[in-house]
ModelCIF file with pLDDT and N, C-alpha, C, O atoms, coordinates in Angstrom:
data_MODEL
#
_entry.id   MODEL 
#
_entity.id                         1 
_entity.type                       polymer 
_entity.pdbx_number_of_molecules   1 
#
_entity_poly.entity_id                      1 
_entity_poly.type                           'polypeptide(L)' 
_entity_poly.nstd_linkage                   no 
_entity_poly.nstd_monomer                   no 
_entity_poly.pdbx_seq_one_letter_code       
;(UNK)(UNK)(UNK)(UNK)(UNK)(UNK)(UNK)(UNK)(UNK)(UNK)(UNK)(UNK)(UNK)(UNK)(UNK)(UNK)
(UNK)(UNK)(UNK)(UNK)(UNK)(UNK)(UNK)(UNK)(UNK)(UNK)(UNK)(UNK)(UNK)(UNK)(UNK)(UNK)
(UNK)
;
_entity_poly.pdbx_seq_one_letter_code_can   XXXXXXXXXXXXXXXXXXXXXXXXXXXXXXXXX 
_entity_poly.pdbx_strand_id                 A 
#
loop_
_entity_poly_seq.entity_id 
_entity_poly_seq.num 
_entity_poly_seq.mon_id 
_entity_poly_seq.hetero 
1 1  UNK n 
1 2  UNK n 
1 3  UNK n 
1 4  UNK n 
1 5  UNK n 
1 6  UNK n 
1 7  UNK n 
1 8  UNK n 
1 9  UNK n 
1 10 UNK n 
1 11 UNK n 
1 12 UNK n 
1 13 UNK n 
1 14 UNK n 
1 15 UNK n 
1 16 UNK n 
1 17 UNK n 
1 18 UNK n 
1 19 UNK n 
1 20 UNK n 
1 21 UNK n 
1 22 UNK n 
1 23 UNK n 
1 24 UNK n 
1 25 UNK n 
1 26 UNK n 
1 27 UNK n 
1 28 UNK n 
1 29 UNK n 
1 30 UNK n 
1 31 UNK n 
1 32 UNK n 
1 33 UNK n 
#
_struct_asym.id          A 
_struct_asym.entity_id   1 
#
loop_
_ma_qa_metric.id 
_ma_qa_metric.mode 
_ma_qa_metric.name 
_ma_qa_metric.software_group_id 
_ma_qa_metric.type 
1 global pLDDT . pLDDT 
2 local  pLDDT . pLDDT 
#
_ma_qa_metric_global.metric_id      1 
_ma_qa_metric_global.metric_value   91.67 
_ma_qa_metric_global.model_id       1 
_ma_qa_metric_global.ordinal_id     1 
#
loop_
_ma_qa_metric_local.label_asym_id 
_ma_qa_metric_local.label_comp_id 
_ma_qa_metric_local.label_seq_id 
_ma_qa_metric_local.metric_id 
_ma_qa_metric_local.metric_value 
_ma_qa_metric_local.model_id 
_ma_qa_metric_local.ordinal_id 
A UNK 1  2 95.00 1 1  
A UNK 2  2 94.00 1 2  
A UNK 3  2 94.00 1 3  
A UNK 4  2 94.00 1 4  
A UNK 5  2 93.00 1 5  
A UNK 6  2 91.00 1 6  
A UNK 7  2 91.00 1 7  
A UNK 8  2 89.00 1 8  
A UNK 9  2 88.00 1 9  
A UNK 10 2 87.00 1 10 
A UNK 11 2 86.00 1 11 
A UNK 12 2 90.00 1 12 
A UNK 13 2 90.00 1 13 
A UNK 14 2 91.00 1 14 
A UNK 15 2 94.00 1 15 
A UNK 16 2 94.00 1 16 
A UNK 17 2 94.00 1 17 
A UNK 18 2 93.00 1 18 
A UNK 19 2 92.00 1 19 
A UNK 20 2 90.00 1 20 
A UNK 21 2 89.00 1 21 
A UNK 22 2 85.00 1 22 
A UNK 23 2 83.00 1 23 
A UNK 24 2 89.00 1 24 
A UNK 25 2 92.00 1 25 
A UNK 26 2 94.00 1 26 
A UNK 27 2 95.00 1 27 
A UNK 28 2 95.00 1 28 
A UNK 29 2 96.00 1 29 
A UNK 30 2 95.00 1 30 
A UNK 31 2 94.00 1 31 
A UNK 32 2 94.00 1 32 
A UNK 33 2 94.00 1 33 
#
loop_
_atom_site.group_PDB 
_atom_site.id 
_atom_site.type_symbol 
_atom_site.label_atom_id 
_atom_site.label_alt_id 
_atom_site.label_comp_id 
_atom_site.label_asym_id 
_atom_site.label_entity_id 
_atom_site.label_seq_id 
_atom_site.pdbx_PDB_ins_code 
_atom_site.Cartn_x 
_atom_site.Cartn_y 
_atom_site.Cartn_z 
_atom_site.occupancy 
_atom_site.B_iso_or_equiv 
_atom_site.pdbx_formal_charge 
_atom_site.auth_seq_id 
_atom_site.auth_comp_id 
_atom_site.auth_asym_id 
_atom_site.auth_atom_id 
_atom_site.pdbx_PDB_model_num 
ATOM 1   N N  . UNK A 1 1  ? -7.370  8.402  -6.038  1.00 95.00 ? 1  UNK A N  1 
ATOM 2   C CA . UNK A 1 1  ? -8.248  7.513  -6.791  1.00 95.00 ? 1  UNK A CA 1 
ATOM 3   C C  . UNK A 1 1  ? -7.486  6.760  -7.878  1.00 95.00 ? 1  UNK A C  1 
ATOM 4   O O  . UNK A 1 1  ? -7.771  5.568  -7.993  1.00 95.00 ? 1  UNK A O  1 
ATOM 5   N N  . UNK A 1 2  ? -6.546  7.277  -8.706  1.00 94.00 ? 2  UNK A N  1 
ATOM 6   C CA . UNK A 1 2  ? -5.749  6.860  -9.119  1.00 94.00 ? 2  UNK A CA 1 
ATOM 7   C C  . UNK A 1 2  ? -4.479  5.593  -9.087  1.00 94.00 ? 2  UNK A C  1 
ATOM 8   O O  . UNK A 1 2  ? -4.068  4.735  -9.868  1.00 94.00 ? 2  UNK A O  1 
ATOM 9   N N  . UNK A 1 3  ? -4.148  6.079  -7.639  1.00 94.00 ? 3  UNK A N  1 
ATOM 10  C CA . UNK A 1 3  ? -3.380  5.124  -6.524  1.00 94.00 ? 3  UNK A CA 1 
ATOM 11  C C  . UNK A 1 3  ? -4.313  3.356  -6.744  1.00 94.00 ? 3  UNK A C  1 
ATOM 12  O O  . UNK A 1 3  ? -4.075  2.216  -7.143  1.00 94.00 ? 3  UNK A O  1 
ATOM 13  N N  . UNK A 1 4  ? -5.492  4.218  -6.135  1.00 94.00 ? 4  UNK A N  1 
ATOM 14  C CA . UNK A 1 4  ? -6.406  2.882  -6.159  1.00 94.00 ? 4  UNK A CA 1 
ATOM 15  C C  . UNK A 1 4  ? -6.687  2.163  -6.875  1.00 94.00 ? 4  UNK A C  1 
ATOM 16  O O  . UNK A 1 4  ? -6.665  0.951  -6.665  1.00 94.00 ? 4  UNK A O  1 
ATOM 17  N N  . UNK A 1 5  ? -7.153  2.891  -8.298  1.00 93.00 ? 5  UNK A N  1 
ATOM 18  C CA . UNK A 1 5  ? -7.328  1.973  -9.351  1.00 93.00 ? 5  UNK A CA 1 
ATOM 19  C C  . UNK A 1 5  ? -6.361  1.258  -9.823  1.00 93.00 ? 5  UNK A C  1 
ATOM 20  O O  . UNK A 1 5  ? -6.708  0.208  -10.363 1.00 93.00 ? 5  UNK A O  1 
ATOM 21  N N  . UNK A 1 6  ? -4.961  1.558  -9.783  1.00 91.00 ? 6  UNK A N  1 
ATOM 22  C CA . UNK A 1 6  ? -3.961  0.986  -10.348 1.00 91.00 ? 6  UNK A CA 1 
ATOM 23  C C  . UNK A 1 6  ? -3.601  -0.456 -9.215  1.00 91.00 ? 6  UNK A C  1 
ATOM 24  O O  . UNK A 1 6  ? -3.123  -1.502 -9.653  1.00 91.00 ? 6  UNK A O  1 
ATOM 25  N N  . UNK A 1 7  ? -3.902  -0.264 -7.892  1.00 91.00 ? 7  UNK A N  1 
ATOM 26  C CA . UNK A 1 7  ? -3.314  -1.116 -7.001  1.00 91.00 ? 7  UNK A CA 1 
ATOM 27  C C  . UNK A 1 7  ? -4.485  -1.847 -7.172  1.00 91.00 ? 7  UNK A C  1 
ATOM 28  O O  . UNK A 1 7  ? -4.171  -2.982 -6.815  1.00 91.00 ? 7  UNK A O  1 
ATOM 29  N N  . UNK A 1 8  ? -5.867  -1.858 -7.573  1.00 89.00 ? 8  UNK A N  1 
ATOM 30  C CA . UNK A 1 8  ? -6.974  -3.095 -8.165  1.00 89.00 ? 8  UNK A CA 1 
ATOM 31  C C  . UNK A 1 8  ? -6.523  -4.219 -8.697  1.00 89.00 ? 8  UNK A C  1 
ATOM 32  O O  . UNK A 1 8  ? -6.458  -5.429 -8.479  1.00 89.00 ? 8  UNK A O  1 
ATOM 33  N N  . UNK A 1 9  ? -6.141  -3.147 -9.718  1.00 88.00 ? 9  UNK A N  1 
ATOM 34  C CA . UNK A 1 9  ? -5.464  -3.453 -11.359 1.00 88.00 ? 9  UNK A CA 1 
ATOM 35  C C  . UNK A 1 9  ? -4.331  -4.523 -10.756 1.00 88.00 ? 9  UNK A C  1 
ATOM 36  O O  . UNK A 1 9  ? -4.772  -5.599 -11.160 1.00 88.00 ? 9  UNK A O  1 
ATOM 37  N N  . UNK A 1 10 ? -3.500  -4.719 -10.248 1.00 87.00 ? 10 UNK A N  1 
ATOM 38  C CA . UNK A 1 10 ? -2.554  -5.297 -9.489  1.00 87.00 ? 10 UNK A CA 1 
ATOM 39  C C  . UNK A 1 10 ? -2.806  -6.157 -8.377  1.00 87.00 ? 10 UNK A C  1 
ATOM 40  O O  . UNK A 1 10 ? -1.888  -6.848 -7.938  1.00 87.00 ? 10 UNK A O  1 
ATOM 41  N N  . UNK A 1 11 ? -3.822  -6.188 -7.929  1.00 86.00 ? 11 UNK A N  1 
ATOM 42  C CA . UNK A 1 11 ? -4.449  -7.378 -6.816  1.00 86.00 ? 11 UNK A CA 1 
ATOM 43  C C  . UNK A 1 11 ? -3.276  -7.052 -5.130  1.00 86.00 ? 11 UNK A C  1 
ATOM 44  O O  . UNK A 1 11 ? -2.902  -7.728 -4.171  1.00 86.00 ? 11 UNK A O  1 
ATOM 45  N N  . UNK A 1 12 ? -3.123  -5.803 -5.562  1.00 90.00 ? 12 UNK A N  1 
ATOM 46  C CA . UNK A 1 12 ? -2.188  -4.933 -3.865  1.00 90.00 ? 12 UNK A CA 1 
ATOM 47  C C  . UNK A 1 12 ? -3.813  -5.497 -3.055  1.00 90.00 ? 12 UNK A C  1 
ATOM 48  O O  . UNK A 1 12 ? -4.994  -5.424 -3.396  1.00 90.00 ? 12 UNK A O  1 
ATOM 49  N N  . UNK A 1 13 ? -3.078  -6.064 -1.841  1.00 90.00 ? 13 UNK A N  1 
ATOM 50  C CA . UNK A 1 13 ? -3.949  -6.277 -0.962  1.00 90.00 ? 13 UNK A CA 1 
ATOM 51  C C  . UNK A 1 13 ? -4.169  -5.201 0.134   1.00 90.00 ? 13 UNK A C  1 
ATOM 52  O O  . UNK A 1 13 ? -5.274  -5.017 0.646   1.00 90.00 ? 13 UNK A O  1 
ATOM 53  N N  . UNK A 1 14 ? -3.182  -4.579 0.429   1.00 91.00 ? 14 UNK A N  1 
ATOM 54  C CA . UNK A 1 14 ? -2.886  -3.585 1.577   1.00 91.00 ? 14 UNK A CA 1 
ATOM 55  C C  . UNK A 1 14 ? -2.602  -2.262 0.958   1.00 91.00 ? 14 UNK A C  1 
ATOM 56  O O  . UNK A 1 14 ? -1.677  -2.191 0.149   1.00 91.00 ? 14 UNK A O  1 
ATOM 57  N N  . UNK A 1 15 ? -3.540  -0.846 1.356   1.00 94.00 ? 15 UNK A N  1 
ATOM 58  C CA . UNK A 1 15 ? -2.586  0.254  0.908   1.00 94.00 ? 15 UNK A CA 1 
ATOM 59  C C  . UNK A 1 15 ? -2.531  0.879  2.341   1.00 94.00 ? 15 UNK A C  1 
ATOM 60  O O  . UNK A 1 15 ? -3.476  0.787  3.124   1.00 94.00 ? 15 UNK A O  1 
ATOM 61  N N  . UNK A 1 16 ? -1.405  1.494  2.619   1.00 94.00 ? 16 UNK A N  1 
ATOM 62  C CA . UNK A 1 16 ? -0.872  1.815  3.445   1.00 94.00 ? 16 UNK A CA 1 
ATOM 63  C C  . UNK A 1 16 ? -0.827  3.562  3.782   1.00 94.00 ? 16 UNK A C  1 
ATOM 64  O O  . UNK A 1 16 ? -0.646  4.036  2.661   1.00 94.00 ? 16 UNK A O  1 
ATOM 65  N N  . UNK A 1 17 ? -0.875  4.315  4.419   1.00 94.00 ? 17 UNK A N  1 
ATOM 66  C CA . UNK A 1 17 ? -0.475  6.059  4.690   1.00 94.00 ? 17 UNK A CA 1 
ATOM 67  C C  . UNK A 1 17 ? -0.285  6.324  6.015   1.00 94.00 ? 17 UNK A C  1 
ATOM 68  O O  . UNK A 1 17 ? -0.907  5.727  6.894   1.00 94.00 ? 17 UNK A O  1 
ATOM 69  N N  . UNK A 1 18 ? 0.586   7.236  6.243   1.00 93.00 ? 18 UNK A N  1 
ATOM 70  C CA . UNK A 1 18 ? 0.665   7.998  7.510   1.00 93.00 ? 18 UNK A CA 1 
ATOM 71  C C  . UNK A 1 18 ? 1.016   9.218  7.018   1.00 93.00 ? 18 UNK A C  1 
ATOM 72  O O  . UNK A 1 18 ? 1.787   9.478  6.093   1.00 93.00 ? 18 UNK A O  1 
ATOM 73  N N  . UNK A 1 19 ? 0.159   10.201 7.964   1.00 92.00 ? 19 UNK A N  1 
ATOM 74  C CA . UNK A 1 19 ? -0.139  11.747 7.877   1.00 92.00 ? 19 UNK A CA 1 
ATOM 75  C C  . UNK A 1 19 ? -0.201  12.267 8.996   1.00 92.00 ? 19 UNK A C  1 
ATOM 76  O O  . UNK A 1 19 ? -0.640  11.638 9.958   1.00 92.00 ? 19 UNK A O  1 
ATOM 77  N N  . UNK A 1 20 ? 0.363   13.912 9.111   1.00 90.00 ? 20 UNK A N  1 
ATOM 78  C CA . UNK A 1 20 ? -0.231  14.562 9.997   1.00 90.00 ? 20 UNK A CA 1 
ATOM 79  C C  . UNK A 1 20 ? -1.841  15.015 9.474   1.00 90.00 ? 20 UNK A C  1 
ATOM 80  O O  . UNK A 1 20 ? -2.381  15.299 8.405   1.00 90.00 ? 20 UNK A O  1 
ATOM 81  N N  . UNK A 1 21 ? -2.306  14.875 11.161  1.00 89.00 ? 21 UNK A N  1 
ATOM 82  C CA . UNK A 1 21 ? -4.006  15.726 11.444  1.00 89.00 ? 21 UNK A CA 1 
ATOM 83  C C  . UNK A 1 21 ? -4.045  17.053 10.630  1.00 89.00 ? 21 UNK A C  1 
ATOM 84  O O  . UNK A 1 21 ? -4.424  17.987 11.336  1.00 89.00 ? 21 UNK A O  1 
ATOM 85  N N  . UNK A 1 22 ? -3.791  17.367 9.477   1.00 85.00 ? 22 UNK A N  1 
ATOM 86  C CA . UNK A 1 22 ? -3.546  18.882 9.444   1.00 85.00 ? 22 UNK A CA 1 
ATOM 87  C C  . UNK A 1 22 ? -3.827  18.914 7.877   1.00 85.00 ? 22 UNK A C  1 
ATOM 88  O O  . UNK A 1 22 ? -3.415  18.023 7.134   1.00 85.00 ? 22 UNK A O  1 
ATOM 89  N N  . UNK A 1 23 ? -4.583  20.040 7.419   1.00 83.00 ? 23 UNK A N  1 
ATOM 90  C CA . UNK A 1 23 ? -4.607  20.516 5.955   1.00 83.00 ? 23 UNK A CA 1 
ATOM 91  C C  . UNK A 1 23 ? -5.918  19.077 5.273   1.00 83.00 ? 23 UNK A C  1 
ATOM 92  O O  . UNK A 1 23 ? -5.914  18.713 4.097   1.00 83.00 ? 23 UNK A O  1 
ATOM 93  N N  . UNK A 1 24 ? -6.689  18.623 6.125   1.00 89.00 ? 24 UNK A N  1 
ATOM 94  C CA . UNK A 1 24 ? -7.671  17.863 5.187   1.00 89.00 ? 24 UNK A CA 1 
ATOM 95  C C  . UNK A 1 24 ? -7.035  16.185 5.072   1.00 89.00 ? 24 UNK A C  1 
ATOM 96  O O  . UNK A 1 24 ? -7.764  15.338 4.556   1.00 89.00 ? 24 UNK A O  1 
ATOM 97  N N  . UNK A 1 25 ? -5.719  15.813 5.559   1.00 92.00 ? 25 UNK A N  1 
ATOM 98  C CA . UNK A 1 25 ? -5.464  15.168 5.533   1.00 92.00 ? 25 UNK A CA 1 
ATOM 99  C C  . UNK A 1 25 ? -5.859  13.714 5.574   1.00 92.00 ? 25 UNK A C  1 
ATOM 100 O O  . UNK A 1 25 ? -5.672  12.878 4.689   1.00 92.00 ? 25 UNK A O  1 
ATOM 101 N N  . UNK A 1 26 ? -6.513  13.529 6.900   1.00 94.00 ? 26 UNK A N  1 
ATOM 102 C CA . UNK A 1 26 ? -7.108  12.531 7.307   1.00 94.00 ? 26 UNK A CA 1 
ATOM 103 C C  . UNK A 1 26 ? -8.806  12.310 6.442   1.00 94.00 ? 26 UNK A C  1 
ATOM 104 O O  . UNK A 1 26 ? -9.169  11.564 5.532   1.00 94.00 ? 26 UNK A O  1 
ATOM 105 N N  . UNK A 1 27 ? -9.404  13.191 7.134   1.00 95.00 ? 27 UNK A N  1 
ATOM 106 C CA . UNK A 1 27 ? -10.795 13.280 6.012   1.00 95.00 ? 27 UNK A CA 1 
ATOM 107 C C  . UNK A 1 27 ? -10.414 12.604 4.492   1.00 95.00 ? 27 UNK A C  1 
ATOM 108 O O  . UNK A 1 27 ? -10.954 11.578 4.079   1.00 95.00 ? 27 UNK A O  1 
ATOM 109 N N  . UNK A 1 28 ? -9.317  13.420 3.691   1.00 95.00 ? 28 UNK A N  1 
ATOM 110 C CA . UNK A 1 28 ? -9.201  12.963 2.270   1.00 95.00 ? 28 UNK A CA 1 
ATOM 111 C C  . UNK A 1 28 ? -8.785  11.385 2.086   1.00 95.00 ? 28 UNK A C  1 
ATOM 112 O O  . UNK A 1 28 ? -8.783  10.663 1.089   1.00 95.00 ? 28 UNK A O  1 
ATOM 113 N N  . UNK A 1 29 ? -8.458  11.163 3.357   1.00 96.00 ? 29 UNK A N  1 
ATOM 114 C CA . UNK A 1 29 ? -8.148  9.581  3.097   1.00 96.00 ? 29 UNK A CA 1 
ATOM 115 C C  . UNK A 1 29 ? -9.603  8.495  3.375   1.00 96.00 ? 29 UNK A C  1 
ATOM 116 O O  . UNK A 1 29 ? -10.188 7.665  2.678   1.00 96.00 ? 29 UNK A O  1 
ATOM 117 N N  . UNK A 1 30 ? -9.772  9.012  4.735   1.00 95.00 ? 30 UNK A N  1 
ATOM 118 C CA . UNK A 1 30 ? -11.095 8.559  4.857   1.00 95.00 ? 30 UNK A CA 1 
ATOM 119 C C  . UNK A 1 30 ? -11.979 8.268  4.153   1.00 95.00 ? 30 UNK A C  1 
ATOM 120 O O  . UNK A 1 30 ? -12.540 7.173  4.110   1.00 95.00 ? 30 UNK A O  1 
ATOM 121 N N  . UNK A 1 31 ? -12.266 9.451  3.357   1.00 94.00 ? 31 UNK A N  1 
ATOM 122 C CA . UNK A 1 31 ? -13.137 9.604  2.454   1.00 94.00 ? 31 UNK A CA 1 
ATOM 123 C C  . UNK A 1 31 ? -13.076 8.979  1.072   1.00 94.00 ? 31 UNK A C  1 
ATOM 124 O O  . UNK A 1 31 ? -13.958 9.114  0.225   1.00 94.00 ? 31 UNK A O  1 
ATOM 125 N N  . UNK A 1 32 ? -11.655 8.093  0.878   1.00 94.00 ? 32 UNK A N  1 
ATOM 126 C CA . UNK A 1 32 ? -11.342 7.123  -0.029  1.00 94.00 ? 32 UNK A CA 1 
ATOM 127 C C  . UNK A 1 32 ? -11.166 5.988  0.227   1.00 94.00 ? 32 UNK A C  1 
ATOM 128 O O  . UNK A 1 32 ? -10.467 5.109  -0.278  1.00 94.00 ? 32 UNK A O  1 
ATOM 129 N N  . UNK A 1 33 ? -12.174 6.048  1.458   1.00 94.00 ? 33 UNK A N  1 
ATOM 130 C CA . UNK A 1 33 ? -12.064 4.518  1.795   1.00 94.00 ? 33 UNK A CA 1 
ATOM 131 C C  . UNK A 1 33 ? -11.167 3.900  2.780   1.00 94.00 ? 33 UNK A C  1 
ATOM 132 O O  . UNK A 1 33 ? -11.180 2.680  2.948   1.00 94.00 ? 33 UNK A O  1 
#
């Protein structure tokens, strides 16, 4: 959430991640949008 607010703050058009399926990973991103 942090990540996010700051890359607002900055007009970042794209945020980017790659993860393994594993430990909540995917969900926690998801779930931020």
């Amino acid at each position: 959430q942090q990540i996010l607010r700051d890359a607002g703050k900055r007009a970042v058009e794209r945020i980017h991640v790659a993860c393994s399926d594993e430990g909540g990973n995917v969900e926690l991103f998801m779930q931020a949008g």
